[in-house]
C-alpha atoms as a PDB file:
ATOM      1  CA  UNK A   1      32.761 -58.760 -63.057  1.00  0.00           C
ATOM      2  CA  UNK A   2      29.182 -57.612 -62.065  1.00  0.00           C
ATOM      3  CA  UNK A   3      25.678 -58.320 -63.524  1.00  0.00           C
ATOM      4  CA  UNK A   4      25.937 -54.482 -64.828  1.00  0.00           C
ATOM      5  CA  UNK A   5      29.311 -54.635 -66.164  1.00  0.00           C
ATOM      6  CA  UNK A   6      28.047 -57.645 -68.446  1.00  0.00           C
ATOM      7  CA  UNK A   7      24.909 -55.515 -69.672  1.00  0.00           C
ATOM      8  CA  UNK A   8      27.240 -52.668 -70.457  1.00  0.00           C
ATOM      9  CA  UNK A   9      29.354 -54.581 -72.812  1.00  0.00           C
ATOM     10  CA  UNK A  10      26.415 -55.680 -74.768  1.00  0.00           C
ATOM     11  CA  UNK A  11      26.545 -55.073 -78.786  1.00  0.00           C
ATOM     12  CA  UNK A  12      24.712 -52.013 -80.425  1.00  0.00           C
ATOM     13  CA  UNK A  13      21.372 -52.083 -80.845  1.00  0.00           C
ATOM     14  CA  UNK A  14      21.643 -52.485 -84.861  1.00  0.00           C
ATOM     15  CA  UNK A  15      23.731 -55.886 -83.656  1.00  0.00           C
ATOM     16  CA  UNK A  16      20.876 -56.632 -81.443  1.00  0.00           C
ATOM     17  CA  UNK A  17      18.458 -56.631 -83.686  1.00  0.00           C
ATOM     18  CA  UNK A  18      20.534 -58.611 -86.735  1.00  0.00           C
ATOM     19  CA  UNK A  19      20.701 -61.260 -84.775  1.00  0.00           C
ATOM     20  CA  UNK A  20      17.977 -61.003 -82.431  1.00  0.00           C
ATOM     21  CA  UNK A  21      15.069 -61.023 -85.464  1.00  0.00           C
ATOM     22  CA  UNK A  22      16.252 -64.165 -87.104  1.00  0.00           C
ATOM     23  CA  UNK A  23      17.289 -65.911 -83.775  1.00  0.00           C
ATOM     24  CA  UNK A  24      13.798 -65.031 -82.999  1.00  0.00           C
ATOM     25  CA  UNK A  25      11.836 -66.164 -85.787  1.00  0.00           C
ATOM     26  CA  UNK A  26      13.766 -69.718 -85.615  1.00  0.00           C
ATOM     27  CA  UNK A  27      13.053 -70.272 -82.179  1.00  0.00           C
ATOM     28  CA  UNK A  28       9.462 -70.069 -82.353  1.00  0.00           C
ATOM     29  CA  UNK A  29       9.075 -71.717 -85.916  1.00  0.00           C
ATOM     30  CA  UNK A  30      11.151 -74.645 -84.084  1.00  0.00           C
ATOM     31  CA  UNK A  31       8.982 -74.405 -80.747  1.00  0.00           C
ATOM     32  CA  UNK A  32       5.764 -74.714 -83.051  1.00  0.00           C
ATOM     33  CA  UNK A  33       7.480 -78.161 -84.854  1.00  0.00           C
ATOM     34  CA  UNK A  34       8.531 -79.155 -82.230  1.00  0.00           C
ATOM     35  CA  UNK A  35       6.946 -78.426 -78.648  1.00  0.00           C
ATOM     36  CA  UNK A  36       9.779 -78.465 -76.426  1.00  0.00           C
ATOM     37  CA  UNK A  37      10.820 -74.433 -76.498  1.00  0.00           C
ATOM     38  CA  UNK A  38       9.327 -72.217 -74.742  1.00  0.00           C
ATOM     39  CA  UNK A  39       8.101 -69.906 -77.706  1.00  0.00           C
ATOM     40  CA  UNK A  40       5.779 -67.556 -75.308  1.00  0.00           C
ATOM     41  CA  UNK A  41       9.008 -67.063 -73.195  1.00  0.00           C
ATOM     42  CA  UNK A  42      11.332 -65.995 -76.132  1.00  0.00           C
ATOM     43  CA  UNK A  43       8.641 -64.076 -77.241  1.00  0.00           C
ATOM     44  CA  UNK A  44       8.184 -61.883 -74.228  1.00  0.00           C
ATOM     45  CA  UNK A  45      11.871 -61.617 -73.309  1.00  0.00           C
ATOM     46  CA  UNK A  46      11.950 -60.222 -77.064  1.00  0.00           C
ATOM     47  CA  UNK A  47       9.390 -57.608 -76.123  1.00  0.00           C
ATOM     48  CA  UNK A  48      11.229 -56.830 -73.158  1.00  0.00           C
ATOM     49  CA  UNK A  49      14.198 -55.936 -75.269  1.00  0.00           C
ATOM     50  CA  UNK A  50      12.596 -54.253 -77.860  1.00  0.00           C
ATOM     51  CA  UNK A  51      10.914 -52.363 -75.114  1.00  0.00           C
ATOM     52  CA  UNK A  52      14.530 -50.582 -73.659  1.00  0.00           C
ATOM     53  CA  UNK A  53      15.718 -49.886 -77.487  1.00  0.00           C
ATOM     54  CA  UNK A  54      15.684 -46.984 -79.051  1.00  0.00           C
ATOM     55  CA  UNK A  55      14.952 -47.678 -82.534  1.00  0.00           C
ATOM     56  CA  UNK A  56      11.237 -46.954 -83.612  1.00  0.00           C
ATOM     57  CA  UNK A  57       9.029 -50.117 -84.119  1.00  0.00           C
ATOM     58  CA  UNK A  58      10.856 -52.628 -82.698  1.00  0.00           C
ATOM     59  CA  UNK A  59       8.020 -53.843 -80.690  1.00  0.00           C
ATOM     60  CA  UNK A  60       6.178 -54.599 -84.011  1.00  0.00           C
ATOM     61  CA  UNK A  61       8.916 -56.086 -85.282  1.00  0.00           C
ATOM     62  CA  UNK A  62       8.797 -58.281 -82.784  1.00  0.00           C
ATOM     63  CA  UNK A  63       5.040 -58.844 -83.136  1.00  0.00           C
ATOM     64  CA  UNK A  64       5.191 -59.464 -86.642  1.00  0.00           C
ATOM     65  CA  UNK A  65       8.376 -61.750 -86.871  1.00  0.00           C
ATOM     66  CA  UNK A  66       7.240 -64.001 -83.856  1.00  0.00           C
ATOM     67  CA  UNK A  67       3.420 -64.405 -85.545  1.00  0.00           C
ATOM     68  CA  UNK A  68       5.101 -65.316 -88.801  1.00  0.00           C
ATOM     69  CA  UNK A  69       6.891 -67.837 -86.771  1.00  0.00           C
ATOM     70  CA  UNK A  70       4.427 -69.015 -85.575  1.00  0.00           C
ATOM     71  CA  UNK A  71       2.220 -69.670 -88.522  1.00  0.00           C
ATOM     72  CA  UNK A  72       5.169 -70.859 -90.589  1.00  0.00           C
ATOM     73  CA  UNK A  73       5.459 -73.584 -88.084  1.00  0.00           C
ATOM     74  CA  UNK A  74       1.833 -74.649 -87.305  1.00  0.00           C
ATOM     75  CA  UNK A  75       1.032 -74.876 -91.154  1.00  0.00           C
ATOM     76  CA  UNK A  76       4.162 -76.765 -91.845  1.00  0.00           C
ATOM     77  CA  UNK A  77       3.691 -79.381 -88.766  1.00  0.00           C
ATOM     78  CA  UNK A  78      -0.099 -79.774 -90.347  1.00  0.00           C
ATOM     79  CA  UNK A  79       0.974 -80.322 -93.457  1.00  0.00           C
ATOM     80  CA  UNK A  80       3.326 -82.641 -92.473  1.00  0.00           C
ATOM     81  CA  UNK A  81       0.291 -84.374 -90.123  1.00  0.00           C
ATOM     82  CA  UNK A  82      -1.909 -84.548 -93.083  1.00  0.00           C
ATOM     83  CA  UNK A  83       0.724 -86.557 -95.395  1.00  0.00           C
ATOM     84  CA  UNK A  84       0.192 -89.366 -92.026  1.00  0.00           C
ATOM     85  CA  UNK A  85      -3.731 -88.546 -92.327  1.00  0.00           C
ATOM     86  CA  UNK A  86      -3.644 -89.828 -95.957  1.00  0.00           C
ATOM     87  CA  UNK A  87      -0.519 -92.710 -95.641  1.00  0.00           C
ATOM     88  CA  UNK A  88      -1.748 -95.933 -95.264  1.00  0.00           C
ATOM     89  CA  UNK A  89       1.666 -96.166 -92.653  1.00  0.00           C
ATOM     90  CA  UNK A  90       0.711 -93.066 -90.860  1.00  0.00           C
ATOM     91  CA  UNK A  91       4.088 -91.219 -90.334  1.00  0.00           C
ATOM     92  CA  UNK A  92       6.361 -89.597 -87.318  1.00  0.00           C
ATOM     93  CA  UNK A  93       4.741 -86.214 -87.154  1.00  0.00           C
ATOM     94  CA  UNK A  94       1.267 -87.688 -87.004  1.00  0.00           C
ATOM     95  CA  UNK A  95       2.163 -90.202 -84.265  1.00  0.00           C
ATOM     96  CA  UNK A  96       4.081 -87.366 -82.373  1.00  0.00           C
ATOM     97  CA  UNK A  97       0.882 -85.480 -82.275  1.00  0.00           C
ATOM     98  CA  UNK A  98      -0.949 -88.245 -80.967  1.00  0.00           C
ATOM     99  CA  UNK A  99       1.339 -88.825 -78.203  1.00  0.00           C
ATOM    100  CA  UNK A 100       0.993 -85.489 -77.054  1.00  0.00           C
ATOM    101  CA  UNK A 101      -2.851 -85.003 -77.010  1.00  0.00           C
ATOM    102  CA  UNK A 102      -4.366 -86.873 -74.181  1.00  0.00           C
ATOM    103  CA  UNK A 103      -7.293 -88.629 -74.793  1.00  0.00           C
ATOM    104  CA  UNK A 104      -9.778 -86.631 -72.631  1.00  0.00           C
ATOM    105  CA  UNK A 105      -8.074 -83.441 -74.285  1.00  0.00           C
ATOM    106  CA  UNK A 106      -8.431 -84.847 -77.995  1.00  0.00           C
ATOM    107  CA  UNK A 107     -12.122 -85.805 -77.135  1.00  0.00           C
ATOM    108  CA  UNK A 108     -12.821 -81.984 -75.564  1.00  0.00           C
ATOM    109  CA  UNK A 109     -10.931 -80.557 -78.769  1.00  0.00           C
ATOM    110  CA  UNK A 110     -12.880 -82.492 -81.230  1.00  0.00           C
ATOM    111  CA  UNK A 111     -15.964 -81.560 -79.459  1.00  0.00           C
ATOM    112  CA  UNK A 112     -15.008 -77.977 -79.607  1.00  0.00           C
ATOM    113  CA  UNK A 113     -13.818 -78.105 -82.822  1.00  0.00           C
ATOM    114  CA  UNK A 114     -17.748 -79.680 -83.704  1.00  0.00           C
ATOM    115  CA  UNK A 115     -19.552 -76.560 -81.917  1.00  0.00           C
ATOM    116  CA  UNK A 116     -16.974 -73.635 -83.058  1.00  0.00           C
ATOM    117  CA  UNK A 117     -15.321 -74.676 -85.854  1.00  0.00           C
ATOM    118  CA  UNK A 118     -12.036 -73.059 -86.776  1.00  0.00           C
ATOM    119  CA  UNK A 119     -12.417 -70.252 -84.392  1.00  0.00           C
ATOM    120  CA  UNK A 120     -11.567 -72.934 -81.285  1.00  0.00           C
ATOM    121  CA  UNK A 121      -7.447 -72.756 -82.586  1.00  0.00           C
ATOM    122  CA  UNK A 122      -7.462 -68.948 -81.888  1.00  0.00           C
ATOM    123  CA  UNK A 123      -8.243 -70.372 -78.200  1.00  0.00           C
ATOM    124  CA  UNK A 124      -5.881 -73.052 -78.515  1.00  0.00           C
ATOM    125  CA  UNK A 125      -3.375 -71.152 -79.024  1.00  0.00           C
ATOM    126  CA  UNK A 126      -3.673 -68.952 -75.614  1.00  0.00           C
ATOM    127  CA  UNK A 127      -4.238 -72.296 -73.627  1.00  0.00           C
ATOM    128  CA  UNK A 128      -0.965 -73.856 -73.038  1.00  0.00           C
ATOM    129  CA  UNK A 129      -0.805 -77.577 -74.268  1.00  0.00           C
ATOM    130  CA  UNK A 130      -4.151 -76.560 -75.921  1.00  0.00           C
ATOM    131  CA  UNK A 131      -2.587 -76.327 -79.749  1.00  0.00           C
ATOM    132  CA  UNK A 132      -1.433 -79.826 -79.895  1.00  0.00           C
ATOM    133  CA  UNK A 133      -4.912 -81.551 -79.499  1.00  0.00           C
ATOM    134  CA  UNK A 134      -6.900 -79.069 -81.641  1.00  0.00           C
ATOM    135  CA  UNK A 135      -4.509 -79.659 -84.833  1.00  0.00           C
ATOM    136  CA  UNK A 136      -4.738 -83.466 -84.329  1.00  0.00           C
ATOM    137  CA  UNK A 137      -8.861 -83.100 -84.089  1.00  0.00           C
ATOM    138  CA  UNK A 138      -8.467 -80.690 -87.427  1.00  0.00           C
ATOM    139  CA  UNK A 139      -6.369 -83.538 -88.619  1.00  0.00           C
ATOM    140  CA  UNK A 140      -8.806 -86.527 -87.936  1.00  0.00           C
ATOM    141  CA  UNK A 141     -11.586 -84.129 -88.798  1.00  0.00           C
ATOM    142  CA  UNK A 142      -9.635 -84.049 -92.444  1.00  0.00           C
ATOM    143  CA  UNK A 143     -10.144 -80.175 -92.498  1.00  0.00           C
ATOM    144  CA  UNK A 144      -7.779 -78.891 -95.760  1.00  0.00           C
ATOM    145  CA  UNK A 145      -4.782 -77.044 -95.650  1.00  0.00           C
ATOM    146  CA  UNK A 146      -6.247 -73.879 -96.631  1.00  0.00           C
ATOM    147  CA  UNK A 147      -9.379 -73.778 -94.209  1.00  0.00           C
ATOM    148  CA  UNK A 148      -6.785 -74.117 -91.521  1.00  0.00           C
ATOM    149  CA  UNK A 149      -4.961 -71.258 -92.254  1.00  0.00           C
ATOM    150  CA  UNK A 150      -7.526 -69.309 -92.354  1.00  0.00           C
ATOM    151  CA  UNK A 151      -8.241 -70.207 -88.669  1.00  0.00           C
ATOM    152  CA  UNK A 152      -4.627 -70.359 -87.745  1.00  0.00           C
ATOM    153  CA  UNK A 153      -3.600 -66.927 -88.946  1.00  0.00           C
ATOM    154  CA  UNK A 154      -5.556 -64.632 -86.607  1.00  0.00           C
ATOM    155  CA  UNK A 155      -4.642 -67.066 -83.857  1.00  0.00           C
ATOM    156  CA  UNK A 156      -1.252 -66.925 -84.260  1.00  0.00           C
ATOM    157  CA  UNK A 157      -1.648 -62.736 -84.003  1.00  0.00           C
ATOM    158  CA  UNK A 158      -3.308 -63.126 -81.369  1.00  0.00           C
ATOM    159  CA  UNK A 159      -0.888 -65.509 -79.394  1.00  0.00           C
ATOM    160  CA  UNK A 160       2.047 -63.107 -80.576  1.00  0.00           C
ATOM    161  CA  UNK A 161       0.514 -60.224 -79.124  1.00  0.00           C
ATOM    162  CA  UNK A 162      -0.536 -61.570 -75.826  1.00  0.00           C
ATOM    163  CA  UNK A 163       2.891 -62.787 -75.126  1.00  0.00           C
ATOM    164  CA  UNK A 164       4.596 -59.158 -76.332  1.00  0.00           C
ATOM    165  CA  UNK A 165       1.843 -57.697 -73.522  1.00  0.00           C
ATOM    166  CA  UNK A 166       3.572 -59.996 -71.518  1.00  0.00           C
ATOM    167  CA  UNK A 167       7.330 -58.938 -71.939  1.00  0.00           C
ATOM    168  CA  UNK A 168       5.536 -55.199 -71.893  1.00  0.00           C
ATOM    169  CA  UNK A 169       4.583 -55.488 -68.653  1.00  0.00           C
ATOM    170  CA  UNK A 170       7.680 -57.138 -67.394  1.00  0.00           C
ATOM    171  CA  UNK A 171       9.457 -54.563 -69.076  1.00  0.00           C
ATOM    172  CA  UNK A 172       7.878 -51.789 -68.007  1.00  0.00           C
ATOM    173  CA  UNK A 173       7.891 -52.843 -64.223  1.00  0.00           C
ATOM    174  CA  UNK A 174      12.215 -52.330 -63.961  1.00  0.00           C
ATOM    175  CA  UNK A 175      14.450 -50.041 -65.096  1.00  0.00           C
ATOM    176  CA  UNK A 176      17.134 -52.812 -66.667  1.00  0.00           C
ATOM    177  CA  UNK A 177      15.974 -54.907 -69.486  1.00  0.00           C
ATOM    178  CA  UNK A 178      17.425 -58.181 -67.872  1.00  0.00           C
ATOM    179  CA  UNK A 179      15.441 -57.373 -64.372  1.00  0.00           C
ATOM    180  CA  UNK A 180      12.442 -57.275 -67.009  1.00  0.00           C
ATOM    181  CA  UNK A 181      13.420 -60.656 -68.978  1.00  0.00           C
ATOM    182  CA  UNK A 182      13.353 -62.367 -65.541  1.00  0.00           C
ATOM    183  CA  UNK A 183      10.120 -61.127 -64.834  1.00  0.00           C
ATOM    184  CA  UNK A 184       8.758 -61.677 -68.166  1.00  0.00           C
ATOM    185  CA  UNK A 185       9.784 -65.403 -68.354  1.00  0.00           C
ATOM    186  CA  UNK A 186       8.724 -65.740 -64.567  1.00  0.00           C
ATOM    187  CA  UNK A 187       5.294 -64.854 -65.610  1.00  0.00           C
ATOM    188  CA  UNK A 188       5.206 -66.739 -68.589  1.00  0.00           C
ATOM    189  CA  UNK A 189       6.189 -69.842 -66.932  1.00  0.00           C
ATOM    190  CA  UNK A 190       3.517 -68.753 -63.907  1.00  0.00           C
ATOM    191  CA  UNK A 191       0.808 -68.663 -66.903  1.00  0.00           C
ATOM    192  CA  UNK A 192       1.613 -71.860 -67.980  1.00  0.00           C
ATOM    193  CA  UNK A 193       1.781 -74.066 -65.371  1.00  0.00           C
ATOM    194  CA  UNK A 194      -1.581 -72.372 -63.849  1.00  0.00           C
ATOM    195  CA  UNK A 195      -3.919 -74.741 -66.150  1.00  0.00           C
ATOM    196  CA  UNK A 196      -1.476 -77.496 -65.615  1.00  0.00           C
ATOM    197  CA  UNK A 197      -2.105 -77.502 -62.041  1.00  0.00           C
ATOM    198  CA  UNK A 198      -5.589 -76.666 -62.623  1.00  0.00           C
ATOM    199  CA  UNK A 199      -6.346 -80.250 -64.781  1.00  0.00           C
ATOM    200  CA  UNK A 200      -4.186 -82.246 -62.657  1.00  0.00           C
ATOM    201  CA  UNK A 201      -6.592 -80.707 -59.120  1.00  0.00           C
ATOM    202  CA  UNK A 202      -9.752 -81.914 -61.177  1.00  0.00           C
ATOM    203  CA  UNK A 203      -8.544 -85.114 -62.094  1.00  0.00           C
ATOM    204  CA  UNK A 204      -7.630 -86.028 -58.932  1.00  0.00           C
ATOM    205  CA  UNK A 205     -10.769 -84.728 -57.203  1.00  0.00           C
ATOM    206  CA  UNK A 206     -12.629 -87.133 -59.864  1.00  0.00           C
ATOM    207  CA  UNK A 207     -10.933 -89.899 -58.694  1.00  0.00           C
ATOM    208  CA  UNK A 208     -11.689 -89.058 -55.289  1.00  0.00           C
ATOM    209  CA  UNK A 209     -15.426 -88.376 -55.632  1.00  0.00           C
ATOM    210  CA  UNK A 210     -15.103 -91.947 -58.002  1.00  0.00           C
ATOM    211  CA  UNK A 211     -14.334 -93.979 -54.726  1.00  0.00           C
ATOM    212  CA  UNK A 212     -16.197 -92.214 -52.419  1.00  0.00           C
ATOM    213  CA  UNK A 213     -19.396 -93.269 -54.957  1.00  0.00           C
ATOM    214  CA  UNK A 214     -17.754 -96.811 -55.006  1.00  0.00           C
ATOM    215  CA  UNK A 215     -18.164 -96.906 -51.112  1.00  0.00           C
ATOM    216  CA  UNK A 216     -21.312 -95.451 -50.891  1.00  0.00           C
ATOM    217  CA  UNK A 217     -22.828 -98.183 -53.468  1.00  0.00           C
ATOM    218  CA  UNK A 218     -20.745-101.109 -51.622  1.00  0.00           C
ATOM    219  CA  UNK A 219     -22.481 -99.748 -47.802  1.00  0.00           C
ATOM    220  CA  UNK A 220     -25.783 -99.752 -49.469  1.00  0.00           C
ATOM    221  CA  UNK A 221     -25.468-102.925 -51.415  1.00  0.00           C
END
């Protein structure tokens, strides 16, 4: 049986989407509790999808569910950070944050969060491994519930509709919505591994530039 033979024996579209929507929304809530998924992926190969069907709106369906998502899931892992904030005993969440934020990205976010306030999560949001360290700065930084909502709202939109530009593009690039899904997630996973590669290059040229000052001072001492 061939690729094509596969994508012809997929369900309706009104099947699709019953299952796609919630699937969907779960996946990225989860991905924002818990950072292992991929959420920019699944978003983009949802845009991809949504991009071949027929049905009116299903892009902003899309757009909408995976933002709600999103923000359902970053205000529920803060809240669940601030009960640690304010327990004597800290608690799971709280130390899970802190595990993930590097120091040197934890100092830059709290700095950040100093100069721009609530606007830096917008940012945070588009940087990947950026959210982590700005919600445990907000945390330390004791900002309430409410104030980071406010931030967190338009920066979830925003994250929601880069990624759906993503699977757009992807999409629009080849004729079978699976051809566009691999190129969707390809460039997703591109994106992300860009400022990975990027921090770990200036870190090591510190080091480098670190010894060579060592030396220096050692020849002239």
């Amino acid at each position: 049986m061939t690729l094509q033979d596969v994508v012809g024996q997929l369900p309706p579209e009104s099947t699709q989407q019953a299952v796609g929507y919630p699937s969907l929304f779960l996946l990225v809530a989860l991905g924002a509790l818990v950072p292992v998924v991929p959420t920019g992926a699944v978003v983009s190969s949802a845009a991809v999808v949504a991009l071949h069907q027929t049905a009116p709106y299903s892009l902003v369906f899309v757009f909408l569910v995976a933002a709600s998502a999103a923000f359902l899931g970053d205000i529920t892992l803060y809240w669940l950070g601030r009960r640690g904030v304010g327990s004597k005993n800290g608690s799971k969440w709280l130390e899970a944050l802190r595990q993930r934020a590097a120091p040197d990205r934890l100092a830059q976010a709290q700095q950040r969060l100093d100069e721009h306030g609530v606007a830096v999560l917008v940012l945070s949001r588009l940087v990947p491994a950026g959210r982590i360290p700005v919600m445990l700065a907000c945390l330390l930084a004791r900002m309430p519930l409410v104030r980071f909502a406010r931030g967190d709202a338009p920066a979830c939109l925003t994250w929601s509709a880069t990624y759906g530009l993503i699977g757009i593009l992807g999409g629009s690039l080849f004729a079978e919505p699976w051809q566009g899904v691999l190129a969707a997630v390809g460039l997703t996973l591109l994106l992300s591994a860009v400022p990975a590669l990027w921090h770990r290059l200036r870190g090591h040229r510190g080091r480098r530039g670190n010894r060579g000052n060592r030396s220096s001072g050692g020849q002239h001492a």
